[in-house]
Protein backbone atom coordinates (compact mmCIF):
# COMPACT_ATOMS: atom_id res chain seq x y z
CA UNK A 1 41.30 163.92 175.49
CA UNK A 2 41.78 162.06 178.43
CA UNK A 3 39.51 163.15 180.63
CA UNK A 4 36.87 162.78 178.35
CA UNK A 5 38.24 158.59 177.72
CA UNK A 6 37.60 158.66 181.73
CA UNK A 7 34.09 159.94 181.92
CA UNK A 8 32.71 157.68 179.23
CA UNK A 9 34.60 154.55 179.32
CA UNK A 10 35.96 153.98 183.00
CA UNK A 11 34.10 151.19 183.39
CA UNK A 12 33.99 149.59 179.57
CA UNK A 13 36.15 147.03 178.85
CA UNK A 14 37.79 149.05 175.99
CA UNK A 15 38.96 151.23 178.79
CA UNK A 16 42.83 152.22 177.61
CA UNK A 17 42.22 151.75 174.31
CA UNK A 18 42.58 154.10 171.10
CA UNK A 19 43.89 157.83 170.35
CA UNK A 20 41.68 159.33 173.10
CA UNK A 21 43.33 157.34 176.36
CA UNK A 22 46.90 158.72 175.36
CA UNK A 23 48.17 160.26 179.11
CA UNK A 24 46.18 157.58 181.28
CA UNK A 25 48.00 155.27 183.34
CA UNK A 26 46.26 152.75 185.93
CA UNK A 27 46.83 149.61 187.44
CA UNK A 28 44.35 146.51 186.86
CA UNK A 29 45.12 142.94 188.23
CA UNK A 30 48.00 143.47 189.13
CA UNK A 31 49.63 145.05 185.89
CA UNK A 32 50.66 148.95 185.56
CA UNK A 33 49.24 150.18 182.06
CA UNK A 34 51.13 153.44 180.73
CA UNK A 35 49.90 154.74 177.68
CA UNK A 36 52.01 157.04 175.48
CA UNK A 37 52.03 160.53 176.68
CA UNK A 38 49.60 162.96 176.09
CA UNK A 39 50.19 166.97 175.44
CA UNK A 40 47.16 169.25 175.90
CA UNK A 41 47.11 172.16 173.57
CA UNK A 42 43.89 173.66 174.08
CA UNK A 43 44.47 176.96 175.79
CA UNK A 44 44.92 178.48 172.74
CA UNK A 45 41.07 177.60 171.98
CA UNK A 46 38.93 177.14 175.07
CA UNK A 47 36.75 180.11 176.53
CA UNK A 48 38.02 182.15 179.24
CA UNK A 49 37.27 180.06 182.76
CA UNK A 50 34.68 181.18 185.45
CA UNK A 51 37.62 183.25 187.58
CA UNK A 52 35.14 181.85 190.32
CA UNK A 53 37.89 182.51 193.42
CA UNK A 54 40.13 184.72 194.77
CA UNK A 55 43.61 184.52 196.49
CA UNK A 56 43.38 185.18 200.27
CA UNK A 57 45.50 183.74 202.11
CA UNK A 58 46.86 183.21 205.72
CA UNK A 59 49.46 185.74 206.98
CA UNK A 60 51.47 182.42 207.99
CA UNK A 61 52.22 179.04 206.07
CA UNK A 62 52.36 175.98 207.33
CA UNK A 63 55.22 176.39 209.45
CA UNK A 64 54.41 179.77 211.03
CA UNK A 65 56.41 181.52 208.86
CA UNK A 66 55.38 184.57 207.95
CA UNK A 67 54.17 184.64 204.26
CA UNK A 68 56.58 185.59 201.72
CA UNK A 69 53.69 186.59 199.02
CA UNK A 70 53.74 190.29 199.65
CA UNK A 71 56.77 190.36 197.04
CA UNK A 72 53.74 189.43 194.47
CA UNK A 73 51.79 191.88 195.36
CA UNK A 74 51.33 194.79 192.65
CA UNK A 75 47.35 195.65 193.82
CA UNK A 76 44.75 194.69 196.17
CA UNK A 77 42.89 192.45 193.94
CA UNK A 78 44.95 190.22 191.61
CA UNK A 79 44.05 187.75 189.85
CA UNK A 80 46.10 184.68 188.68
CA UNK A 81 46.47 184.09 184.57
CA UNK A 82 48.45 181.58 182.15
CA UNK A 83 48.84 182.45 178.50
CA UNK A 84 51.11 180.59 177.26
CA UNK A 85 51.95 176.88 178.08
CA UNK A 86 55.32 175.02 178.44
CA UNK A 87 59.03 176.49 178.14
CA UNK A 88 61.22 176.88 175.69
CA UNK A 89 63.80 176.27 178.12
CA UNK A 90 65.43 172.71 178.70
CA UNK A 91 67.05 173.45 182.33
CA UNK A 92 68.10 169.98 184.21
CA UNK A 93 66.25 170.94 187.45
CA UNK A 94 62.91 171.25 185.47
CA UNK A 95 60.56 169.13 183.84
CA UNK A 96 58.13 171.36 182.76
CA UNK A 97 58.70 170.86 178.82
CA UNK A 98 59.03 167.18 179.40
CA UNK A 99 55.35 167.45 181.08
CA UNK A 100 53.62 169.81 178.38
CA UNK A 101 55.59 169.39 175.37
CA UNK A 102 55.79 171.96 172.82
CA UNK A 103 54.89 175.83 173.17
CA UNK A 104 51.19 177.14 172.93
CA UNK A 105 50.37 180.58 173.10
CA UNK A 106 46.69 181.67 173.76
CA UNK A 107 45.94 184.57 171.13
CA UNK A 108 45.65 187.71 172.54
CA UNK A 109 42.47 188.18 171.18
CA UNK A 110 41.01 185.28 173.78
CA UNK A 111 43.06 187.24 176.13
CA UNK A 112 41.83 190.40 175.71
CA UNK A 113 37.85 188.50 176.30
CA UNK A 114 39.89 187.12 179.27
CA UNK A 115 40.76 190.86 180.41
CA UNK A 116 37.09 191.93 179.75
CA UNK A 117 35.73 189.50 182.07
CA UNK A 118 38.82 189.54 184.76
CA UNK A 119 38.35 193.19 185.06
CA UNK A 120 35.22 194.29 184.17
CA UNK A 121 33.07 191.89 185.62
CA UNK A 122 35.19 191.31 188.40
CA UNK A 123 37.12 193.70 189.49
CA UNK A 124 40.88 192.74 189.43
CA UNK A 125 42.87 195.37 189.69
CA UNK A 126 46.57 193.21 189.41
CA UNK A 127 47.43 190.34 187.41
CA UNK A 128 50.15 187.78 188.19
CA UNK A 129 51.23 185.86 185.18
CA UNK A 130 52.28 182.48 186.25
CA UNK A 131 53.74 181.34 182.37
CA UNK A 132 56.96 180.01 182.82
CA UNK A 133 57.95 182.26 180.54
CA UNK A 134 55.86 185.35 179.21
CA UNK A 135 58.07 186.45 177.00
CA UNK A 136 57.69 183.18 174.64
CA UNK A 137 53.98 184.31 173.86
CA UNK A 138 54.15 184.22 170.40
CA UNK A 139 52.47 187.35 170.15
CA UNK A 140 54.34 189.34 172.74
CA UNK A 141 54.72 192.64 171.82
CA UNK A 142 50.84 192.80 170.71
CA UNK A 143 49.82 191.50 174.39
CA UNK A 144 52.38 194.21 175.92
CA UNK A 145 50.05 196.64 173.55
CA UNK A 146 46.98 195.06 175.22
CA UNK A 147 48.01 195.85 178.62
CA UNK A 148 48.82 198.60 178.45
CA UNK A 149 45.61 199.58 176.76
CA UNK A 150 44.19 197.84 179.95
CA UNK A 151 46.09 200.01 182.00
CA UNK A 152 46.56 197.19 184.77
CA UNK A 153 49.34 196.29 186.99
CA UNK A 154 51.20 192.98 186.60
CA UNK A 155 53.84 190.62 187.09
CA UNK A 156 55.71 187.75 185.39
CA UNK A 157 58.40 184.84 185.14
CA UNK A 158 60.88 185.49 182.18
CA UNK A 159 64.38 184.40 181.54
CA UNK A 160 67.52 186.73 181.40
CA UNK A 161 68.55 186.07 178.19
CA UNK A 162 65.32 187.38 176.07
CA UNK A 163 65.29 190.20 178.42
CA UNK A 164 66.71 193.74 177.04
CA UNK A 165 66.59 197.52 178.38
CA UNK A 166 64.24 197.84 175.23
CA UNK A 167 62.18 195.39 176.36
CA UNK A 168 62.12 196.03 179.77
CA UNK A 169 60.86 199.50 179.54
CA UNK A 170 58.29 198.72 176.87
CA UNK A 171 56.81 195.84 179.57
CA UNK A 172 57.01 198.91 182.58
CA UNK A 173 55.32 201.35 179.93
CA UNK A 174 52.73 198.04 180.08
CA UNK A 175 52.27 197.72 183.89
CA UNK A 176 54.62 195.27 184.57
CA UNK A 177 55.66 196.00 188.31
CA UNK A 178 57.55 192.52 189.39
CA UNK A 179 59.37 190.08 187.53
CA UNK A 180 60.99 186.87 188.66
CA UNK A 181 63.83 186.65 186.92
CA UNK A 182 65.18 182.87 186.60
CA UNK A 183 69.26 183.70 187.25
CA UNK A 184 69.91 180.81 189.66
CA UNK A 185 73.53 181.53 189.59
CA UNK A 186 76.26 183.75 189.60
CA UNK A 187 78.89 181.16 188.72
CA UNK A 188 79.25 179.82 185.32
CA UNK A 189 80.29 176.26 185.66
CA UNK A 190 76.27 176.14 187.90
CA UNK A 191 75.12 177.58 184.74
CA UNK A 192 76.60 175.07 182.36
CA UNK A 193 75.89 172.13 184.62
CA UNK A 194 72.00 173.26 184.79
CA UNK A 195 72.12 174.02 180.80
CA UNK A 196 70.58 176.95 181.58
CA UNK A 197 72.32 178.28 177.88
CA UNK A 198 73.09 181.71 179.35
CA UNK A 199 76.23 183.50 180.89
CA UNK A 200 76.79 185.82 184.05
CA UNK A 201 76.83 188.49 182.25
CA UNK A 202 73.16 187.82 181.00
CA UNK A 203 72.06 187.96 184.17
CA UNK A 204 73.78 191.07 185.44
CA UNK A 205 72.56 192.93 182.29
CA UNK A 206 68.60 191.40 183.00
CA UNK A 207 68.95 192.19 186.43
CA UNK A 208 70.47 195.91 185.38
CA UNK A 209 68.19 196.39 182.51
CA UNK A 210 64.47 195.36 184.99
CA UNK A 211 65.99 197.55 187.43
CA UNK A 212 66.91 200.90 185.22
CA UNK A 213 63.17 200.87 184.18
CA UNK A 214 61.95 200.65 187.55
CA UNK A 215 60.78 196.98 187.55
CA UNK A 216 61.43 195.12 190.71
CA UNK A 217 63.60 192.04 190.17
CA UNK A 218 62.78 188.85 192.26
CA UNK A 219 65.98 186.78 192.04
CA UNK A 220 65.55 182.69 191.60
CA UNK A 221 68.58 181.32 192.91
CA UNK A 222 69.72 178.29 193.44
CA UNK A 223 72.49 176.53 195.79
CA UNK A 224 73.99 173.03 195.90
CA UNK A 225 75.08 171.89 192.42
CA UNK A 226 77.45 168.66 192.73
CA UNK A 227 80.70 171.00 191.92
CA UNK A 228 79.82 173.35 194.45
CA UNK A 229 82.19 174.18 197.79
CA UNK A 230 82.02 176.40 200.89
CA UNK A 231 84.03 178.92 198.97
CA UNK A 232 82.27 178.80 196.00
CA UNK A 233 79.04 179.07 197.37
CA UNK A 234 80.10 182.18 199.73
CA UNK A 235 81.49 183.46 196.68
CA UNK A 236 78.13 183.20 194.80
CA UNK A 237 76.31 184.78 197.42
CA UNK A 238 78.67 188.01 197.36
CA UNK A 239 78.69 188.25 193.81
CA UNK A 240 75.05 188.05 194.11
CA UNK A 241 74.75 190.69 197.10
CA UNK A 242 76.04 193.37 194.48
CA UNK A 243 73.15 193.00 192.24
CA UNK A 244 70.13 195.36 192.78
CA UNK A 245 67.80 192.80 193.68
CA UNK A 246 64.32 193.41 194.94
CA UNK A 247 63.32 190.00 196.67
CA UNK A 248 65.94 186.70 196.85
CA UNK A 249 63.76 183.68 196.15
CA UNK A 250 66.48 180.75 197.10
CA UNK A 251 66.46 177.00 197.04
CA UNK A 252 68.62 174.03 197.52
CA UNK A 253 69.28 172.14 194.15
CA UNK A 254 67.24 168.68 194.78
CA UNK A 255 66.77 165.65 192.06
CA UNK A 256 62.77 166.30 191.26
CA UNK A 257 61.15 163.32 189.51
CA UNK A 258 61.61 163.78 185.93
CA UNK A 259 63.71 166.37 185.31
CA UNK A 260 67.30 165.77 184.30
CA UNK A 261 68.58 166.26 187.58
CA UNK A 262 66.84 163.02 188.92
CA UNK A 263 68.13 160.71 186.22
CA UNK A 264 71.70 161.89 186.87
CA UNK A 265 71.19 161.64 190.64
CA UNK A 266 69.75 157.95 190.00
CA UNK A 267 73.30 156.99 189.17
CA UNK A 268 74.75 158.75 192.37
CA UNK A 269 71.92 158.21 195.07
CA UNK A 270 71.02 154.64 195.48
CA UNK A 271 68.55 156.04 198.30
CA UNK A 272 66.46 157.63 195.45
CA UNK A 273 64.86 154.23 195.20
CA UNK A 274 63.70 154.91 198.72
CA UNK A 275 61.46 157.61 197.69
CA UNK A 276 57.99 155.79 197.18
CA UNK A 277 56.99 152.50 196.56
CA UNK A 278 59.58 150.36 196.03
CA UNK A 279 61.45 153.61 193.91
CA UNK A 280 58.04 153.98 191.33
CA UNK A 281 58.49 156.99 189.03
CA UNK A 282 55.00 157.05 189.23
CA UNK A 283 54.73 157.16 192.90
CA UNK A 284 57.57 159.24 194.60
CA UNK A 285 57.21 161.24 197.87
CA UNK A 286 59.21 162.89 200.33
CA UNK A 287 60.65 160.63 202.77
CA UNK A 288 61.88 163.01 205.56
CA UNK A 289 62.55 160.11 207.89
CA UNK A 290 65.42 159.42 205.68
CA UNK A 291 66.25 162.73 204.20
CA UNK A 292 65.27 165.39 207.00
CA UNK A 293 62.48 167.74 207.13
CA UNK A 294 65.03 170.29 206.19
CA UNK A 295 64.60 172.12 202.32
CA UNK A 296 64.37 169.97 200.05
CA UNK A 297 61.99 168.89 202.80
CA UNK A 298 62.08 165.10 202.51
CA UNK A 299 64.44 164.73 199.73
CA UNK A 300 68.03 164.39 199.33
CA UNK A 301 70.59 166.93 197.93
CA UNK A 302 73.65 166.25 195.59
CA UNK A 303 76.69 168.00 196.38
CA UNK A 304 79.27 166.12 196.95
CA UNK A 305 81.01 168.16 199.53
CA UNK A 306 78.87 170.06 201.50
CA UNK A 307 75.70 167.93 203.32
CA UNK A 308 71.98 168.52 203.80
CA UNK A 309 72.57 170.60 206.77
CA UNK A 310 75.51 173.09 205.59
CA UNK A 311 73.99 173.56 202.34
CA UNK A 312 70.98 174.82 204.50
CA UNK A 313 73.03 176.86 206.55
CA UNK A 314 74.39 178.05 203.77
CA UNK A 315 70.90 179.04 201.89
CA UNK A 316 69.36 180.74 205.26
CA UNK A 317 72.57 182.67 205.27
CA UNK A 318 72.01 183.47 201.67
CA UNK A 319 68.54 185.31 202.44
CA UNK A 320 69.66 186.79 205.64
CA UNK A 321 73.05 188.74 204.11
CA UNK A 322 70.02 189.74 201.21
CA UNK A 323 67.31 191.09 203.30
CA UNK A 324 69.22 192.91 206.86
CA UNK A 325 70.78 195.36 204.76
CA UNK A 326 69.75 198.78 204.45
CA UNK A 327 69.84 198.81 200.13
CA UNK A 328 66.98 195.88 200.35
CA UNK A 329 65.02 197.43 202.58
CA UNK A 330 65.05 200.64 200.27
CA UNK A 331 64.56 199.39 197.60
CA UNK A 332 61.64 196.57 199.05
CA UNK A 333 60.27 199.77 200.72
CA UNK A 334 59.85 202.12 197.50
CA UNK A 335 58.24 199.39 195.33
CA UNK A 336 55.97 197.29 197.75
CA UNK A 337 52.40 198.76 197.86
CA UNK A 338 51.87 200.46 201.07
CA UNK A 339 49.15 198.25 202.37
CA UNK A 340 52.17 195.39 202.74
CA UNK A 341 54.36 197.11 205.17
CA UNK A 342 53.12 195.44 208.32
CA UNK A 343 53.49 191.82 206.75
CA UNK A 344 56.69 193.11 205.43
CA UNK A 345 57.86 194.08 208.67
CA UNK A 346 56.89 190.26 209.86
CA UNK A 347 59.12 188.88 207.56
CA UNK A 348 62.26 191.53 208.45
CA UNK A 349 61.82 190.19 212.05
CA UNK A 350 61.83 186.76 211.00
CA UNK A 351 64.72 186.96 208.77
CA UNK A 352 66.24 188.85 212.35
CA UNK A 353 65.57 185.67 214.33
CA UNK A 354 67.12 183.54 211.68
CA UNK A 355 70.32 185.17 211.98
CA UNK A 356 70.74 185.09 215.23
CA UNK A 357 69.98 181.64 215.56
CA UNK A 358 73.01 181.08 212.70
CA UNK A 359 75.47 183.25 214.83
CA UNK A 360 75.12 181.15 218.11
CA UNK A 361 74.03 177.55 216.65
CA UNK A 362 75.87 176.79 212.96
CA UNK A 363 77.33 174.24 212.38
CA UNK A 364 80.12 176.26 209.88
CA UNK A 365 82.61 178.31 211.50
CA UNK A 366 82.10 181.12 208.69
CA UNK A 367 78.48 180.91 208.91
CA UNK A 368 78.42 181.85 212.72
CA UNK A 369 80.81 184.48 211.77
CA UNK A 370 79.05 186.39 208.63
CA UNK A 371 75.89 186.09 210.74
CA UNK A 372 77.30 187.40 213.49
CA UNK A 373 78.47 190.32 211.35
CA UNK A 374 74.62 190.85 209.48
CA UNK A 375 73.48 191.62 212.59
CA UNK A 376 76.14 193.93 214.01
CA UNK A 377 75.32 195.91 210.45
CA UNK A 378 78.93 195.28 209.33
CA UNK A 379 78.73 191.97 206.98
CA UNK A 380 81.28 190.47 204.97
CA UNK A 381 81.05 192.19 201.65
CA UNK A 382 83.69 193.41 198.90
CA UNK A 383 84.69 197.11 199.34
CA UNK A 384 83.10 198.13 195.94
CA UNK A 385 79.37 197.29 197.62
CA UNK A 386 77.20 199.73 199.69
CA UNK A 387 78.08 199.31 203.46
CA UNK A 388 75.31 197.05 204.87
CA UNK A 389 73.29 199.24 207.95
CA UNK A 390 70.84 198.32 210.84
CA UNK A 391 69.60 194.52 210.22
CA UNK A 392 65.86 195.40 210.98
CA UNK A 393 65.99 199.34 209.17
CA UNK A 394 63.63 201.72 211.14
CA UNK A 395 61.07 201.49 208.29
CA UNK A 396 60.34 197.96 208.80
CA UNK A 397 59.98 197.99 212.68
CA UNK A 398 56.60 196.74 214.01
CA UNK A 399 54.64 199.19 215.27
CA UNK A 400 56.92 201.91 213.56
C-alpha cells in the first residue's frame, strides 16, 4: 500500500521504488515522479472504523446560506457509511471510476458488525449511504434483508436505470426514506452527450416508481451542456417541474480535472491551462479572478451560447420555479422529520429573496419575467401541471 511505502521509506533512498509505491507521486530535484496508479480494494476486508464523530453542523455555510442538509435528514442521529466503492457508471462529468477503479463491495456480513457497533454502541438512529451507487453492492438484496432486520432509517445515491417499482418498495419495506436519484436531465441529446446510457423515460419511471412507494426523490440535475440554449434549458426545467420531486439538487456543468468533460474542454478552453501552476493536472484550483466566484465557483463553464452569468441565472431560476410552489412544499412538508421545519422555513425564505432579486436584477428578459411570475404564485408552467400557489406556503413561514 502506499501509505505504508510512506511511513517506512520516506526518507530511504529506495523511496518510489517497487509494487508497494504504486499511487505516489512527488517531486525531487526538480523532477515530478508519477508512479502507475494505485486502486485500494480493502473495504471489503478491513474492520469496521472507530465511528469516533458525529455530523453537527452550522445552520449556515460559508456564504450565509442557510444549510441545505435538512433534505438528508431521515433521524436525529445519523451516521455516515460506504459499502461499496467506485461506480459502475462511466458519466463524462465524473471521475470517480477513473480514481478507484473497479467495483468492491464490503460483505454484508462486515456490515452487519458495522451495524452492531453503529447502533448499538453508539446510538445512530439514521444512516446516510454515501456509495455512489448502492444498488451495485454485489450483495444487494441480502443487505436490503439486513436493514430491515435493523429496522433503521436510511438514505442513498442510486441511478435510474437499476431502479424498479419492485425494487423501490422492497428498499422502503428496508427503511430507505431519501434517495438521490442521479437524472441530470430531462433532454436526451444532455443524456447522450454525458453517456449517462439511460433515456427520459428512465428517469420519469425512477422518479415515479421512488415516489409511488413513498420514498422521497432528491433530483441531481444538471445545466449547461455545450448544445444547450435559452429554450432548451427553460424547456428542461418545465419538463422537470412536472416530476414529483422532493428536493432539486442543481449544478452548472463545469470541466472537473479528470473526468471526460475536462479533456474535451482542453480542446475548447485554452484558459484551462490557467487553472494552477502553469495548467498541472496535478495541481489545479479555482481561479475565480479569471472565472468568477459564481457556481462553478472559480471555474469556467462550456456552453457555447449561453455565458457564466445566464447559465447561473438560469440554475437559481431552476431551484426557485422548484421550491415556491405549493406541490414542493407538500410534499417537503409530509416527508421531512418535524424537528427540520424551522431550518426548512430558512431555506423557503431564502429561495424568496432569490427570486426577487431575479425579477428586478437579471440579466435575461425571460428570467425577470418567470421570476416575476414565481412570486405572484402564477409561474410559467404547461396547463397539464398543478397551478403553482403562495411562493413562501403558510407552513413554512417563520414563526408560523
Amino acid at each position: 500500500m502506499p501509505l505504508r511505502h510512506l511511513l517506512t521509506r520516506l526518507f530511504d533512498a529506495s523511496f518510489g521504488d517497487g509494487p508497494d509505491a504504486r499511487g505516489i507521486c512527488y517531486q525531487l530535484d526538480g523532477h515530478l515522479h508519477v508512479s502507475a496508479p494505485a486502486f485500494d480494494s480493502s473495504l471489503a476486508t478491513i474492520p469496521a472504523p472507530a465511528f469516533a464523530y458525529d455530523l453537527s453542523q452550522s445552520r449556515s455555510d460559508f456564504i450565509n446560506r442557510p444549510q441545505d442538509r435538512w433534505w438528508k435528514a431521515t433521524g436525529k442521529h445519523p451516521q455516515i457509511y460506504v459499502c461499496t466503492q467506485s461506480c459502475r457508471a462511466r458519466c463524462t462529468f465524473c471521475s470517480t471510476y477513473l480514481i478507484h477503479g473497479r467495483l468492491v463491495s464490503r460483505p454484508v456480513a462486515l456490515i452487519a458488525q458495522d451495524l452492531d457497533f453503529i447502533i448499538d454502541e453508539h446510538g445512530h438512529d439514521s444512516l446516510q449511504f454515501f456509495d455512489d451507487d448502492l444498488l451495485q453492492h454485489d450483495e444487494l438484496d441480502a443487505l436490503m434483508e439486513l436493514l430491515q432486520r435493523r429496522r433503521i432509517a436510511w438514505s442513498c445515491n442510486a441511478r435510474a436505470e437499476f431502479m424498479t417499482p419492485e425494487r423501490a418498495r422492497q428498499m422502503f419495506g428496508a427503511g430507505c426514506k431519501k434517495v438521490f436519484l442521479g437524472v441530470e436531465s430531462f433532454d436526451q441529446r444532455s443524456l447522450d452527450y454525458y453517456r449517462k446510457g439511460t433515456t427520459v423515460e428512465m428517469n420519469r419511471q425512477a422518479i415515479h416508481a421512488l415516489d409511488d412507494a413513498g420514498i422521497a426523490v432528491v433530483c441531481g440535475y444538471i445545466i449547461g451542456a455545450p448544445h444547450d440554449t435559452l429554450d432548451s434549458i427553460l424547456a428542461d426545467i418545465d419538463r422537470m417541474l412536472e416530476l414529483p420531486i422532493f428536493f432539486l439538487s442543481g449544478s452548472i456543468l463545469t470541466p472537473d480535472i479528470g473526468s471526460v468533460e475536462f479533456l474535451r474542454a482542453r480542446k475548447t478552453i485554452p484558459a484551462l491551462r490557467l487553472l494552477g501552476d502553469g495548467g498541472s493536472d496535478f495541481n489545479l484550483k479555482p481561479r475565480p479572478e479569471l472565472f468568477g466566484a459564481g457556481p462553478p465557483y472559480g471555474l469556467p463553464t462550456v456552453c457555447t451560447s449561453l455565458s457564466k452569468a445566464e447559465l447561473n441565472e438560469l440554475y437559481e431560476l431552476a431551484e426557485c420555479s422548484f421550491f415556491l410552489r405549493e406541490s414542493t412544499a407538500e410534499r417537503v412538508t409530509r416527508l421531512s422529520p418535524p424537528d427540520q421545519l424551522e431550518l426548512i422555513a430558512e431555506w423557503f425564505q431564502w429561495n424568496t429573496a432569490r427570486a426577487e432579486k431575479l425579477a428586478q436584477t437579471a440579466r435575461l428578459d425571460i428570467v425577470r419575467e418567470r421570476a416575476a411570475a414565481v412570486l405572484s404564485g402564477q409561474p410559467h408552467r404547461p396547463a397539464s401541471q398543478v397551478p403553482a400557489v403562495s411562493p413562501l406556503p403558510a407552513a413554512f413561514e417563520l414563526g408560523a
